[in-house]
Protein backbone atom coordinates (compact mmCIF):
# COMPACT_ATOMS: atom_id res chain seq x y z
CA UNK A 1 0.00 0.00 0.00
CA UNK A 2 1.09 3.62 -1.24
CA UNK A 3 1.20 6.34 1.55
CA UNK A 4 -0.84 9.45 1.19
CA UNK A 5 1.10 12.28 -0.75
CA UNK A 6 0.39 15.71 0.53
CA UNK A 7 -2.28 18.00 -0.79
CA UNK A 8 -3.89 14.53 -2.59
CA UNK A 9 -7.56 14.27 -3.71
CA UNK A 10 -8.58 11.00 -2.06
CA UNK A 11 -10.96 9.18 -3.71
CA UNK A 12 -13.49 6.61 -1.64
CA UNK A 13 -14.19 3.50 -3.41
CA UNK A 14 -16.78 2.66 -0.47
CA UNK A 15 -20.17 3.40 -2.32
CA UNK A 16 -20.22 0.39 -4.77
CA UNK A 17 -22.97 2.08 -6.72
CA UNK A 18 -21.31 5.16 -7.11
CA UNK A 19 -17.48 4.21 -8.28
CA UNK A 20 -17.90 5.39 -11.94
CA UNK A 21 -18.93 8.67 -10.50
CA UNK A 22 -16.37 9.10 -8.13
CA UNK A 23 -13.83 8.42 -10.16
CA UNK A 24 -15.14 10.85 -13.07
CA UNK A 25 -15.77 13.27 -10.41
CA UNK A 26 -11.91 13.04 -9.30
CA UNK A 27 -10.82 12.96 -12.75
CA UNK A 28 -12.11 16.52 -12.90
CA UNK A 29 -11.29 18.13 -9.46
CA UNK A 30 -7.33 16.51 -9.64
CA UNK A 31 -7.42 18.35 -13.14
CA UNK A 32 -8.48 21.65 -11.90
CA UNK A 33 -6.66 21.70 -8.89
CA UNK A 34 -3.21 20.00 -10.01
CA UNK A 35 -3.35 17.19 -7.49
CA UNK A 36 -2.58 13.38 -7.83
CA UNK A 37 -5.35 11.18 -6.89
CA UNK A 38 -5.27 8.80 -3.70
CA UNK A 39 -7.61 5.71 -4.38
CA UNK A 40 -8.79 4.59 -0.75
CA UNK A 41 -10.50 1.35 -0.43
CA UNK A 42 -11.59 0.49 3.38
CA UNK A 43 -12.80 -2.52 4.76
CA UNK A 44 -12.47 -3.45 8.75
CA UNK A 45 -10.62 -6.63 9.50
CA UNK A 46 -12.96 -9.53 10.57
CA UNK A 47 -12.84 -10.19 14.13
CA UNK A 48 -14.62 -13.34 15.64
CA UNK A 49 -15.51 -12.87 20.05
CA UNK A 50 -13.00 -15.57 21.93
CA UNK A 51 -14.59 -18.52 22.40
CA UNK A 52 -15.63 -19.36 25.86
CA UNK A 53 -16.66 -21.90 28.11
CA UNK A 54 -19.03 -21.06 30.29
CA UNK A 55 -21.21 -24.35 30.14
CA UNK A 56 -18.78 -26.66 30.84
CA UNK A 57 -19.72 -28.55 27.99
CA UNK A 58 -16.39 -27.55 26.22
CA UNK A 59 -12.92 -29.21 27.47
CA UNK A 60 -9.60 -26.74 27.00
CA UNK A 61 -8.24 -28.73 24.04
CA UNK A 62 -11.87 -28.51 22.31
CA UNK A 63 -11.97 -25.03 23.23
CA UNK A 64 -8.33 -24.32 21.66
CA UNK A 65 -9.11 -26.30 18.68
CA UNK A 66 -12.07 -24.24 18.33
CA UNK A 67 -10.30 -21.28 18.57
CA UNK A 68 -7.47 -22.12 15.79
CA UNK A 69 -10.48 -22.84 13.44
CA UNK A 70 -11.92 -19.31 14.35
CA UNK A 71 -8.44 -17.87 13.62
CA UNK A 72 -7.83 -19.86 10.65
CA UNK A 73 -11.31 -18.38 9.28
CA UNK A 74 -10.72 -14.59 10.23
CA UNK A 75 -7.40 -15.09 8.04
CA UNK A 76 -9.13 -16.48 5.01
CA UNK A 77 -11.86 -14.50 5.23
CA UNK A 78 -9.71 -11.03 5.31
CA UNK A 79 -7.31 -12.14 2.70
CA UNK A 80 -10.23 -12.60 0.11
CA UNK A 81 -11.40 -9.14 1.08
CA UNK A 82 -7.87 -7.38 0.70
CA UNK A 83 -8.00 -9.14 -2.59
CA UNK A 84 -11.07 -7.90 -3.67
CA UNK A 85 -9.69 -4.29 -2.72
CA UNK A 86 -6.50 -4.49 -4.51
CA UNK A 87 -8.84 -5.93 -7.56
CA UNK A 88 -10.60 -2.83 -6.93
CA UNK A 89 -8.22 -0.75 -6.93
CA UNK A 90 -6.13 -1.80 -10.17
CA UNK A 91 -9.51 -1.79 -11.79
CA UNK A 92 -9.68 1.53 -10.68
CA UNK A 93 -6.40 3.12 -11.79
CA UNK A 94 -7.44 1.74 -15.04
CA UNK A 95 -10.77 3.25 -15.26
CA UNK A 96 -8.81 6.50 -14.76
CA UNK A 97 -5.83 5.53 -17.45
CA UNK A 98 -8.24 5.21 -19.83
CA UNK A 99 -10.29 8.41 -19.73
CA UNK A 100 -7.52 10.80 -19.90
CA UNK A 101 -6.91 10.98 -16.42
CA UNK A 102 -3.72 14.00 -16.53
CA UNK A 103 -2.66 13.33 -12.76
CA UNK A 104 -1.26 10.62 -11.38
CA UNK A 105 -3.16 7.70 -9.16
CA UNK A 106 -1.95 5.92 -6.47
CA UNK A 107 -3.73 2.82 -4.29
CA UNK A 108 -4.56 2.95 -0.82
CA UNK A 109 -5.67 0.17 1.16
CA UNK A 110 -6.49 0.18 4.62
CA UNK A 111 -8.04 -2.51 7.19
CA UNK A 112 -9.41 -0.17 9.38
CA UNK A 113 -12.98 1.49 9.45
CA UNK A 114 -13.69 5.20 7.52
CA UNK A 115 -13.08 7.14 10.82
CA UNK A 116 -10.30 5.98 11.54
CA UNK A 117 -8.97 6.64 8.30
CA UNK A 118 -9.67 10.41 8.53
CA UNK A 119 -6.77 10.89 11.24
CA UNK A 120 -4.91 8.49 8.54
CA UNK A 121 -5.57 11.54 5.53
CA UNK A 122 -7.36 14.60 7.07
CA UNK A 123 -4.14 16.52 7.73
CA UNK A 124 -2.85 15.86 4.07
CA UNK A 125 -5.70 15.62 1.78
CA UNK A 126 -6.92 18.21 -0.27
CA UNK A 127 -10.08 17.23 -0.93
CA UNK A 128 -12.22 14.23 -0.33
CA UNK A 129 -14.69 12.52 -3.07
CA UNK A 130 -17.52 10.03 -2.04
CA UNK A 131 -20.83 8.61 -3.22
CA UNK A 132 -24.02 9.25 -0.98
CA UNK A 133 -24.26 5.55 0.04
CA UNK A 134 -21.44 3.89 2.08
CA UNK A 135 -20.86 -0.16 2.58
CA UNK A 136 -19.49 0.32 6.44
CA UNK A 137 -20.58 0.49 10.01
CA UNK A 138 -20.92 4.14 10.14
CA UNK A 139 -23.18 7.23 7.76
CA UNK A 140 -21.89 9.92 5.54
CA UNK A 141 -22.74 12.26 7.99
CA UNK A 142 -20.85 10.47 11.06
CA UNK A 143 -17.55 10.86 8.09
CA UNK A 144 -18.48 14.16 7.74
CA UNK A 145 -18.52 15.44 11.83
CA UNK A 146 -15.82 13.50 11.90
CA UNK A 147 -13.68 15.15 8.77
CA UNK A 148 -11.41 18.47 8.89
CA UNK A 149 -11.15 18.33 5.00
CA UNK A 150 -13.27 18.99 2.43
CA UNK A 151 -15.44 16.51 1.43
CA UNK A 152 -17.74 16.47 -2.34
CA UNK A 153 -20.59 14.29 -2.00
CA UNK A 154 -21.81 13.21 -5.63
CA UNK A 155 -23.98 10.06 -6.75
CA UNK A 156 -25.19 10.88 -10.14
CA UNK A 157 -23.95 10.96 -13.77
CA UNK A 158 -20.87 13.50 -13.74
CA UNK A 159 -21.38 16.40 -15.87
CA UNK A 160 -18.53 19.44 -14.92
CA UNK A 161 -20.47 21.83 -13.07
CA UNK A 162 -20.43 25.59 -14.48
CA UNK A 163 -22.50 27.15 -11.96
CA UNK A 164 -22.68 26.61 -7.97
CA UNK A 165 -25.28 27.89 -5.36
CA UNK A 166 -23.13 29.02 -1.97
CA UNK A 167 -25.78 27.86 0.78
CA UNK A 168 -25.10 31.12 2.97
CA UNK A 169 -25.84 31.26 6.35
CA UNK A 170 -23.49 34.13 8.16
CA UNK A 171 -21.79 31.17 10.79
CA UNK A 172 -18.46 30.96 10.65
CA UNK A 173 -18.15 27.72 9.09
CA UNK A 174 -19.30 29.64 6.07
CA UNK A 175 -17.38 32.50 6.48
CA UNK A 176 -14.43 29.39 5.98
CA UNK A 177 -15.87 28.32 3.51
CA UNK A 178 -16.66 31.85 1.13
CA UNK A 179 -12.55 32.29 1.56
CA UNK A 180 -12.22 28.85 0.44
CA UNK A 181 -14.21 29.39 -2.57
CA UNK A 182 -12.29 32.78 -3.63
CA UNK A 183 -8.86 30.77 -3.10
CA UNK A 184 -9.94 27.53 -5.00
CA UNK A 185 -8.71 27.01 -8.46
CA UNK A 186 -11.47 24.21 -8.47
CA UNK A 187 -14.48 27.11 -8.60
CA UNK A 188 -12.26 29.90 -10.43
CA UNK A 189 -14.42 29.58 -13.57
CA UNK A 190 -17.62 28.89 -11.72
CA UNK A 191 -20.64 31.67 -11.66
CA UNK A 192 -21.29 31.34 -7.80
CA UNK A 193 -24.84 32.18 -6.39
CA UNK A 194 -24.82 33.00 -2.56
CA UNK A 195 -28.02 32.18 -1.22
CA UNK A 196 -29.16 33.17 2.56
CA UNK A 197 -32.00 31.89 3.79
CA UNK A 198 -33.65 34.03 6.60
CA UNK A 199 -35.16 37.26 7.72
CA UNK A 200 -34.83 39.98 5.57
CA UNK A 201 -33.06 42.78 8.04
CA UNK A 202 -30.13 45.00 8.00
CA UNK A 203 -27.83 42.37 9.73
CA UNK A 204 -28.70 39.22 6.71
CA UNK A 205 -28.30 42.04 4.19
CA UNK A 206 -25.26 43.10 5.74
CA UNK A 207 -23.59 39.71 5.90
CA UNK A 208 -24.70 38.19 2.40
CA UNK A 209 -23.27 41.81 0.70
CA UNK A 210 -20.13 40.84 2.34
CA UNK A 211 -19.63 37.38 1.05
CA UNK A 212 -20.72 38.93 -1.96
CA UNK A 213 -17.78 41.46 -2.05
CA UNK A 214 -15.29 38.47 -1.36
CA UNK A 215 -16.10 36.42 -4.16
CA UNK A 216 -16.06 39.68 -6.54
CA UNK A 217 -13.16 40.98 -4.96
CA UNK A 218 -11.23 37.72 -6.12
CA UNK A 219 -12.83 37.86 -9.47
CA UNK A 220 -15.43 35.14 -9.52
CA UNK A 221 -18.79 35.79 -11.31
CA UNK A 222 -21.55 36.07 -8.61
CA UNK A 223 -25.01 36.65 -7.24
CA UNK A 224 -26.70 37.23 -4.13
CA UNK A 225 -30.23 36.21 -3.36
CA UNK A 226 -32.04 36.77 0.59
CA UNK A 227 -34.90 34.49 0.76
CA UNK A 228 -37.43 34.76 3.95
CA UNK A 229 -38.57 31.00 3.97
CA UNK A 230 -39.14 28.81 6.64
CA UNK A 231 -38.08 25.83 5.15
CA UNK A 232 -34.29 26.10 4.38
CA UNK A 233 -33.74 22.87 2.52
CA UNK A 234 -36.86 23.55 0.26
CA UNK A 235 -35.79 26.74 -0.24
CA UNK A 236 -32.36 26.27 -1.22
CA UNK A 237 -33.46 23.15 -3.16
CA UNK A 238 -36.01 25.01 -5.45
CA UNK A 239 -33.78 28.38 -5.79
CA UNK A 240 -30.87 25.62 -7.49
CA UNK A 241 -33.85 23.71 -9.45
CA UNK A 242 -35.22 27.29 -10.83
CA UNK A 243 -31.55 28.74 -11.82
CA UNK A 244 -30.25 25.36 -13.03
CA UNK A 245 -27.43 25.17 -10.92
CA UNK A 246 -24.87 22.19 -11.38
CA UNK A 247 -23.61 22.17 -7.79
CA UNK A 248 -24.11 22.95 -4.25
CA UNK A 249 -21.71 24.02 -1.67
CA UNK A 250 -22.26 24.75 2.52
CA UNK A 251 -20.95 24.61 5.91
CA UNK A 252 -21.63 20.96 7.20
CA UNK A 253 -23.62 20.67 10.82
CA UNK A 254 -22.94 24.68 11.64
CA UNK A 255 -25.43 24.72 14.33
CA UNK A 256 -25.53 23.61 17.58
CA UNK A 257 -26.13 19.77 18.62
CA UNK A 258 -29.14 21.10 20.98
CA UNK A 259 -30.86 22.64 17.65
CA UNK A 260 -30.60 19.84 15.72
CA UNK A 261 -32.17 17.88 18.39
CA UNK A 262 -35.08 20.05 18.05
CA UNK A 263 -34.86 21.51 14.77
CA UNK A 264 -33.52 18.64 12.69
CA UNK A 265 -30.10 19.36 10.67
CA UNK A 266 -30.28 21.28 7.61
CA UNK A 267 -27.38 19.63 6.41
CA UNK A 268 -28.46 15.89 6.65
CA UNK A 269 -31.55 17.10 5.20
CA UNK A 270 -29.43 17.99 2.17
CA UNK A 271 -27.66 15.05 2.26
CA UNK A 272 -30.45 12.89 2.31
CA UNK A 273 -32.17 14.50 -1.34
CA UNK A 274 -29.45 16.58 -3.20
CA UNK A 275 -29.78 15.56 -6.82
CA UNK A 276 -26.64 17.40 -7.77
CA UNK A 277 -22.35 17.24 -6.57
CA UNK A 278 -22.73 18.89 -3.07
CA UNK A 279 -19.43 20.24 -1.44
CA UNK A 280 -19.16 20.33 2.18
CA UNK A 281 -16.72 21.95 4.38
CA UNK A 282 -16.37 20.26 8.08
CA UNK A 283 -17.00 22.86 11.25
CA UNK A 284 -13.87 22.26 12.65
């Protein structure tokens, strides 16, 4: 297994039903932003519980027979699955060869769950690229609180996105994320639209004009739209439907854990029905 080269896009081959995508997806972002891609396949190690006798019915040498044939199992059973993954992943690096992949792309294999690879690429990566639906013992949005990177979320055809809506909402996750966007080579050529939902009053208008300046200030094509909905994912759902917008960009989980116990999070609500590459950027 490769290690992790610095300022990589890492690519997760976890969403079986979204590889093509992925890959296509990471074709495109290593191409705009100069980066080789890292192509991560994860899959836990099989564990079986230590056999133990506590009806008497087993005697220590059945027990430690027992035990060799649980050990002897675990080992087959994890070599076929780092063989699938390194199937996988040549299969992968192919894929890439073949459409005109400009970058270079390196495997990565790990036997450890997603989480725990995020302390493995977090402080290196780039930029992550998944599919919506994840074969492990843990949800896109657990990766996601758990993440320090940016992370693009996409699940349908690819098609390279000319136009963005900025899901504004004045925290500073956002703020993070408006200088990312006027720093990024991958949204240079982009027309952005920054989109607050919320009250209409001096201190929204004051805060979406702001972001606004940012974005012009580093010379990407923008507009600003203050919408005074109720629903935020509707609203932010229909404005990119209406403008035909081929991506969609926000803080992830900006407010507090007490309002989304109350409220519900707006951004597992987006996760859940996004129809479009959604971009992410992690509170921390």
């Amino acid at each position: 297994m490769s290690n992790i080269k610095p300022n990589s896009i890492i690519a997760l081959l976890n969403s079986p039903k979204d590889i093509q995508v992925v890959l296509d997806t990471s074709i495109w972002v290593a191409s705009r932003l100069k980066s080789d891609i890292g192509l991560l396949y994860s899959r836990p190690s099989s564990h079986r519980k230590q056999a133990v006798d506590y009806s008497g019915c087993l005697t220590p040498d059945n027990e430690e027979n027992l035990l060799k044939e649980f050990a002897n199992e675990e080992h087959m059973v994890n070599l076929a699955h780092k063989n699938e993954g390194k199937d996988l992943l040549a299969k992968a690096q192919t894929y890439c060869a073949e459409h005109f992949c400009t970058q270079s792309t390196y495997p990565l294999q790990r036997q450890c769950s997603i989480n725990e690879n995020l302390d493995y690429i977090d402080d290196k990566a780039e930029l992550i690229i998944t599919g919506r639906q994840l074969t492990c013992e843990t949800t896109l949005a657990n990766v996601i609180r758990h993440s320090h990177c940016p992370i693009l979320v996409t699940h349908a055809a690819f098609k390279t996105p000319e136009s963005a809506l900025l899901a504004f909402d004045n925290r500073e996750t956002c703020h993070r994320l408006v200088e990312w966007v006027a720093q990024s080579p991958l949204t240079r050529n982009m027309c952005i639209h920054i989109v607050m939902v919320g009250k209409k009053n001096t201190q929204n208008t004051d805060a979406i004009r702001e972001a606004y300046a940012k974005l012009t200030q580093a010379g990407i094509k923008c507009k600003k739209k203050l919408l005074d909905c109720r629903d935020v994912t509707a609203a932010l759902l229909y404005y990119q439907k209406e403008n035909k917008l081929d991506m969609l960009m926000s803080g992830a989980f900006g407010q507090s854990r007490l309002r989304e116990w109350f409220q519900g999070s707006d951004t597992e609500k987006l996760l859940e029905v996004h129809q479009t590459p959604y971009l992410l950027l992690p509170k921390h």
